[in-house]
PDB file of N, CA and C in Angstrom:
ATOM      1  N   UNK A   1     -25.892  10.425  54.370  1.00  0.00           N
ATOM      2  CA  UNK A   1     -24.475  10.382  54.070  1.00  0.00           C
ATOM      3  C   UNK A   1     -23.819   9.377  55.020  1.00  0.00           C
ATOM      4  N   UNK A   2     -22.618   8.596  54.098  1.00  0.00           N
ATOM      5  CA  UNK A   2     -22.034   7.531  55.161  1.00  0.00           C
ATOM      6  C   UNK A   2     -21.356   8.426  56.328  1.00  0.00           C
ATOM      7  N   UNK A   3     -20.901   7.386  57.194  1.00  0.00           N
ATOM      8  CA  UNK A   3     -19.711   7.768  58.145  1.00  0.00           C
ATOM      9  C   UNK A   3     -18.225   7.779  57.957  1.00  0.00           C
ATOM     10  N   UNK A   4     -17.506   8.407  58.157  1.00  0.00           N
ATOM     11  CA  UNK A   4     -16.309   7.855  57.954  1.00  0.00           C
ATOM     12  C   UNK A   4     -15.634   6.595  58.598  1.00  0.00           C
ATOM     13  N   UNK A   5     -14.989   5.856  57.949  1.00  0.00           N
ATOM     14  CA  UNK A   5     -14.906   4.659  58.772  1.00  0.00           C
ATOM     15  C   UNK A   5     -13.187   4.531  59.340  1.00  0.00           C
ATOM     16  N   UNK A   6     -13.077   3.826  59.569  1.00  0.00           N
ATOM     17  CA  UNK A   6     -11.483   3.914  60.279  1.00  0.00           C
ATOM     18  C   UNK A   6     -10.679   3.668  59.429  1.00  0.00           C
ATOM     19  N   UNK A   7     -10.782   2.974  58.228  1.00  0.00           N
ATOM     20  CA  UNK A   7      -9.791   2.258  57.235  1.00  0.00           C
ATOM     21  C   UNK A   7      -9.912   3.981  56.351  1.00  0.00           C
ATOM     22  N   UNK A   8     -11.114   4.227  56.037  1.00  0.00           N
ATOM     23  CA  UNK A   8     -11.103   5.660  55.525  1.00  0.00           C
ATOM     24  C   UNK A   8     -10.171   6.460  55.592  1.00  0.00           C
ATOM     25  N   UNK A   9      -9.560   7.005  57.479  1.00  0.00           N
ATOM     26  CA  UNK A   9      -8.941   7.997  58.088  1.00  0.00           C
ATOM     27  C   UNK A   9      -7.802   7.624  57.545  1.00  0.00           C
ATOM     28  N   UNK A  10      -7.178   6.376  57.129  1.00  0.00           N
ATOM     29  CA  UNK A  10      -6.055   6.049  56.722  1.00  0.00           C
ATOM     30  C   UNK A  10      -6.013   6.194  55.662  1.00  0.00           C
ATOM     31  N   UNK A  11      -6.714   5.936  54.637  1.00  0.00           N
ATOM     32  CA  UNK A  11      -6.742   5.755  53.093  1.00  0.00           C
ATOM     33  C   UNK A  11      -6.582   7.219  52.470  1.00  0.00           C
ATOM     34  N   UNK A  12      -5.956   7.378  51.857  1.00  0.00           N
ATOM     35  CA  UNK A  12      -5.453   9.018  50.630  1.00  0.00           C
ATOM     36  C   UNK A  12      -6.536   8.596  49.690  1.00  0.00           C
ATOM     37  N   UNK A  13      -7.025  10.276  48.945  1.00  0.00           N
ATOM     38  CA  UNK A  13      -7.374  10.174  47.819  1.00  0.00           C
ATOM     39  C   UNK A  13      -6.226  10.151  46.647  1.00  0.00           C
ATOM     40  N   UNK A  14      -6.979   9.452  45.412  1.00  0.00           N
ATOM     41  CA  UNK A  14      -5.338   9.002  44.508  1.00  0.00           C
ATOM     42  C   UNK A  14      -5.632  10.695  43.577  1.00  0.00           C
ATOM     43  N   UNK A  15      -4.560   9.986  42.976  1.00  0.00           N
ATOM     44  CA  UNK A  15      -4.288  11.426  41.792  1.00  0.00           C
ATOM     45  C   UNK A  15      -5.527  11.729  41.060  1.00  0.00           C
ATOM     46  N   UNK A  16      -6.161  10.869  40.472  1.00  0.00           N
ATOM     47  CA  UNK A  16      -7.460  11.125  39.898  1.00  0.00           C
ATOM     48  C   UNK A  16      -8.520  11.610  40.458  1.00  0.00           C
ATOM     49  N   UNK A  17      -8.555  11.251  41.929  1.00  0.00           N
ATOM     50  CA  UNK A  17      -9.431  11.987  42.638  1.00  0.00           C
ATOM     51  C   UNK A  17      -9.164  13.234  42.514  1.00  0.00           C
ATOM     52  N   UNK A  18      -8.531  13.982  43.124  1.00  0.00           N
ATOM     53  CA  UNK A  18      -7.581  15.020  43.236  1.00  0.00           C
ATOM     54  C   UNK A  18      -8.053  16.166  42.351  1.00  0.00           C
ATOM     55  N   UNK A  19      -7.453  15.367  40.617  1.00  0.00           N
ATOM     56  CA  UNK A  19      -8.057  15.952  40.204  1.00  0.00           C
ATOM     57  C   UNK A  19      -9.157  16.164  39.496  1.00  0.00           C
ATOM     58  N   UNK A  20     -10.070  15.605  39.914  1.00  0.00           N
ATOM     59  CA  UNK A  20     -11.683  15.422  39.769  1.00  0.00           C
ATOM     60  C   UNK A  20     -12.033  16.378  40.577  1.00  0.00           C
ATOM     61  N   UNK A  21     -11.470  16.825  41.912  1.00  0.00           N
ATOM     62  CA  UNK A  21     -12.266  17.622  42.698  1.00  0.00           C
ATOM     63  C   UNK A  21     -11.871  19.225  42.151  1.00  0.00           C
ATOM     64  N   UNK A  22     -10.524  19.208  41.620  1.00  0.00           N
ATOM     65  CA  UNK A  22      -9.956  20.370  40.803  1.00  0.00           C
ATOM     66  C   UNK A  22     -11.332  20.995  39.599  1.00  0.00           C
ATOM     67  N   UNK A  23     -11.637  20.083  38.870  1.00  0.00           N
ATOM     68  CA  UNK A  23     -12.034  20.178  37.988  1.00  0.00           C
ATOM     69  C   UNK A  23     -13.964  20.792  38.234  1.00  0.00           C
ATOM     70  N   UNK A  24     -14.570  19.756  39.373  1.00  0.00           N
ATOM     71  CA  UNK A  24     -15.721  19.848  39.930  1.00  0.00           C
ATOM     72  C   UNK A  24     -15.747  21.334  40.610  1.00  0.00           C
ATOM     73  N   UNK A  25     -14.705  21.611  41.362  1.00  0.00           N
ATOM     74  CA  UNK A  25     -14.904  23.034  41.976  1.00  0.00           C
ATOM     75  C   UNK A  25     -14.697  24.105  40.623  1.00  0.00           C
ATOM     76  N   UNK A  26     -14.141  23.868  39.931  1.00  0.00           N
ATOM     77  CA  UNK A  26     -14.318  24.952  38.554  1.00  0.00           C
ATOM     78  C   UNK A  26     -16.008  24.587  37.957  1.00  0.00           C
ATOM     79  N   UNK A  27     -16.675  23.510  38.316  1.00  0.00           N
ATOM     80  CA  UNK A  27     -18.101  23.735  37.934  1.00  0.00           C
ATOM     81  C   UNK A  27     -18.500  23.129  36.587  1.00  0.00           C
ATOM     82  N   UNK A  28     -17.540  22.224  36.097  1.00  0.00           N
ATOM     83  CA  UNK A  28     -16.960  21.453  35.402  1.00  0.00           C
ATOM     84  C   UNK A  28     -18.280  19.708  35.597  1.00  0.00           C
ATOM     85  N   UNK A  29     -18.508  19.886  33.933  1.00  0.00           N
ATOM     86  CA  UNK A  29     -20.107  18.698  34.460  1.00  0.00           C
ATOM     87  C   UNK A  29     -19.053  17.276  34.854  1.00  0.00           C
ATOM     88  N   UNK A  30     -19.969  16.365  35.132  1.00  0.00           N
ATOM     89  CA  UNK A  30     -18.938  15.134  35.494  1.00  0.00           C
ATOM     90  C   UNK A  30     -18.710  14.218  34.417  1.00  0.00           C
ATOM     91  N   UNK A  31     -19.093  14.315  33.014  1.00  0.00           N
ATOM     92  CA  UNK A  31     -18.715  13.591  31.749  1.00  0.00           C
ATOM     93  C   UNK A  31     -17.407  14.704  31.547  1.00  0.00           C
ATOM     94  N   UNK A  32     -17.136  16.068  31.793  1.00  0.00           N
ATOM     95  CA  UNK A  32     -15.673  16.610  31.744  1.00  0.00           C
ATOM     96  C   UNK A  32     -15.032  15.920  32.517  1.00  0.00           C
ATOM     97  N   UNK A  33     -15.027  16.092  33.916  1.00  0.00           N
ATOM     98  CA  UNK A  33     -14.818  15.713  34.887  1.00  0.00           C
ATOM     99  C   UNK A  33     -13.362  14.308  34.634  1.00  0.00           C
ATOM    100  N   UNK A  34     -14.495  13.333  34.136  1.00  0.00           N
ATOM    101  CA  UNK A  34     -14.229  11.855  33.984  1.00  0.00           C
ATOM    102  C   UNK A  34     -13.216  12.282  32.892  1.00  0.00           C
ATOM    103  N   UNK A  35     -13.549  12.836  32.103  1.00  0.00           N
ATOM    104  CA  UNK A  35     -12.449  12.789  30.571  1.00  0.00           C
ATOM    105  C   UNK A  35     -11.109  13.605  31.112  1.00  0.00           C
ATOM    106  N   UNK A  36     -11.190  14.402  32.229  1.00  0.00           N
ATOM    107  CA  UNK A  36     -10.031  15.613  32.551  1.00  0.00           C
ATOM    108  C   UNK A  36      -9.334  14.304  33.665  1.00  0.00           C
ATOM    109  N   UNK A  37     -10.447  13.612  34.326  1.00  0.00           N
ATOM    110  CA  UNK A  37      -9.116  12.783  35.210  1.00  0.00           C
ATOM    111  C   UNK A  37      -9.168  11.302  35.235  1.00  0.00           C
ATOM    112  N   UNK A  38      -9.250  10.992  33.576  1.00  0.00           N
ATOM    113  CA  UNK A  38      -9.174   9.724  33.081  1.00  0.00           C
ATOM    114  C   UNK A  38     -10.113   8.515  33.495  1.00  0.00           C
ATOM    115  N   UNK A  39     -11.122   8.645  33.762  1.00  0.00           N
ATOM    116  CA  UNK A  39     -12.024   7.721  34.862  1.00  0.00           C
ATOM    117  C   UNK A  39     -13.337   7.474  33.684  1.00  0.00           C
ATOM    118  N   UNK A  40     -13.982   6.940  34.519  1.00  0.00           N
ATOM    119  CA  UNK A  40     -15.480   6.889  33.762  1.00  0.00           C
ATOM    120  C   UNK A  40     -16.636   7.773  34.458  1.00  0.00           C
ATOM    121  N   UNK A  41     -17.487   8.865  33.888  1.00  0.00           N
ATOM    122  CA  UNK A  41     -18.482   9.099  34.468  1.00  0.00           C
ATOM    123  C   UNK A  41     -18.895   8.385  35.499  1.00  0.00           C
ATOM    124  N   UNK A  42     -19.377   7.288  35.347  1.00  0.00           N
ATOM    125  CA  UNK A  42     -19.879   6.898  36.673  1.00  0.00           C
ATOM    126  C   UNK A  42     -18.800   6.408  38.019  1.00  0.00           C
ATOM    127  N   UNK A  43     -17.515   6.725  37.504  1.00  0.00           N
ATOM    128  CA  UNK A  43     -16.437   6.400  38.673  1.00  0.00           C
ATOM    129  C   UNK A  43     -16.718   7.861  39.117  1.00  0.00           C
ATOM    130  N   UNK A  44     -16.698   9.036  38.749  1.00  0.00           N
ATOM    131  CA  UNK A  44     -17.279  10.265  39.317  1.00  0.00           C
ATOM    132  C   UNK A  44     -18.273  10.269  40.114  1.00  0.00           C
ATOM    133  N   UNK A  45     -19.451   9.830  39.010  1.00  0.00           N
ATOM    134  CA  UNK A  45     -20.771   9.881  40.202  1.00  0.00           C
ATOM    135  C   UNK A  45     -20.308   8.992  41.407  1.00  0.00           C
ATOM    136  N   UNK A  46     -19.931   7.587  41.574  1.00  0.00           N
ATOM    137  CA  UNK A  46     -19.473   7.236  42.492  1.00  0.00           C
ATOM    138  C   UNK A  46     -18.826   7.973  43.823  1.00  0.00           C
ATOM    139  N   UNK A  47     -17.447   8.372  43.383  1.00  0.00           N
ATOM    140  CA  UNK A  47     -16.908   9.670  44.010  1.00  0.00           C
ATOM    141  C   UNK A  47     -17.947  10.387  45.135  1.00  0.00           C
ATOM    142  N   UNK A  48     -18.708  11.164  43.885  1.00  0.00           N
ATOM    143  CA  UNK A  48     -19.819  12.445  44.852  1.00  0.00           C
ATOM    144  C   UNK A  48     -20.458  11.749  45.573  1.00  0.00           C
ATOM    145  N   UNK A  49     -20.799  10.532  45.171  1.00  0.00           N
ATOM    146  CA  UNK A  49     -22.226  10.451  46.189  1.00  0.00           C
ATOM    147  C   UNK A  49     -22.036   8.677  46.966  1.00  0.00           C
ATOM    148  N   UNK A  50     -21.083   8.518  46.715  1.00  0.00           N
ATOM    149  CA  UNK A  50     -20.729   7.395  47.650  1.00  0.00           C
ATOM    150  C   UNK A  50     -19.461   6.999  48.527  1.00  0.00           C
ATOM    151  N   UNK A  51     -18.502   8.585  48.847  1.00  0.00           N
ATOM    152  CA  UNK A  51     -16.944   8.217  48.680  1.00  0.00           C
ATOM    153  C   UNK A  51     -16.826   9.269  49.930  1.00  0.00           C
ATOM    154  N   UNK A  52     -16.880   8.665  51.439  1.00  0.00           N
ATOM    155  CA  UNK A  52     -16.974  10.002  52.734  1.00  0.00           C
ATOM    156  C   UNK A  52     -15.924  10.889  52.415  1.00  0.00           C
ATOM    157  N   UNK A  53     -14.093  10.148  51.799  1.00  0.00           N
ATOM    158  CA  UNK A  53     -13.323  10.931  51.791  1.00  0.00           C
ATOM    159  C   UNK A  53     -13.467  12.226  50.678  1.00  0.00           C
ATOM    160  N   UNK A  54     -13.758  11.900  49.837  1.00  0.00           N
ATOM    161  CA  UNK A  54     -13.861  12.272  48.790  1.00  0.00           C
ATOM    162  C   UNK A  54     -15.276  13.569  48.933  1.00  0.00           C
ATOM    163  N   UNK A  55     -16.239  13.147  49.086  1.00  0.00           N
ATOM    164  CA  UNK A  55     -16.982  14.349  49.596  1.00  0.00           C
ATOM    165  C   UNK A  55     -16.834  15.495  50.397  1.00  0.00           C
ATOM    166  N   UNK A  56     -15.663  14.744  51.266  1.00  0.00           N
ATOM    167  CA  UNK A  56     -15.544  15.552  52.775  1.00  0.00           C
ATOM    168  C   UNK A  56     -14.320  16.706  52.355  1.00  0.00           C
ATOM    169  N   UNK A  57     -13.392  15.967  50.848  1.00  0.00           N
ATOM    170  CA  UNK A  57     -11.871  17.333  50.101  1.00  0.00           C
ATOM    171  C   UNK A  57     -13.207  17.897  49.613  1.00  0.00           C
ATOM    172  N   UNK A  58     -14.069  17.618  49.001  1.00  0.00           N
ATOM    173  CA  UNK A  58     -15.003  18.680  47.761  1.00  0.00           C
ATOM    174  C   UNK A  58     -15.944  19.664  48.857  1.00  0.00           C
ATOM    175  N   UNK A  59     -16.105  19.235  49.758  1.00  0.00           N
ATOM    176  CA  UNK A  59     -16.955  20.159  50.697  1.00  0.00           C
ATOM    177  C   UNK A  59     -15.663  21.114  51.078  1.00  0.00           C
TER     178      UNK A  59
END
């Protein structure tokens, strides 16, 4: 897993993130996911497995 980086600590997750992680903690696959917060599947997979902030709201 990356590190968080300094530009990170500054940077917000946007609305779509948000609610992607809404949706993921209901257990929700990530082709829902993408369709519930307008994105593409793989902007999701992205998210989970390449995004420190973003891992670090879903943990």
């Amino acid at each position: 897993m990356s590190e968080t980086t300094k530009s990170d600590k500054i940077r917000q997750l946007s609305q779509e993130q948000m609610n992607a992680i809404e949706h993921l903690l209901q257990g929700k696959s990530d082709r829902a996911v993408s369709e519930a917060a307008g994105v593409s599947r793989q902007t999701v997979w992205e998210w989970r497995n390449r995004d420190p902030l973003f891992i670090a709201e879903l943990n």
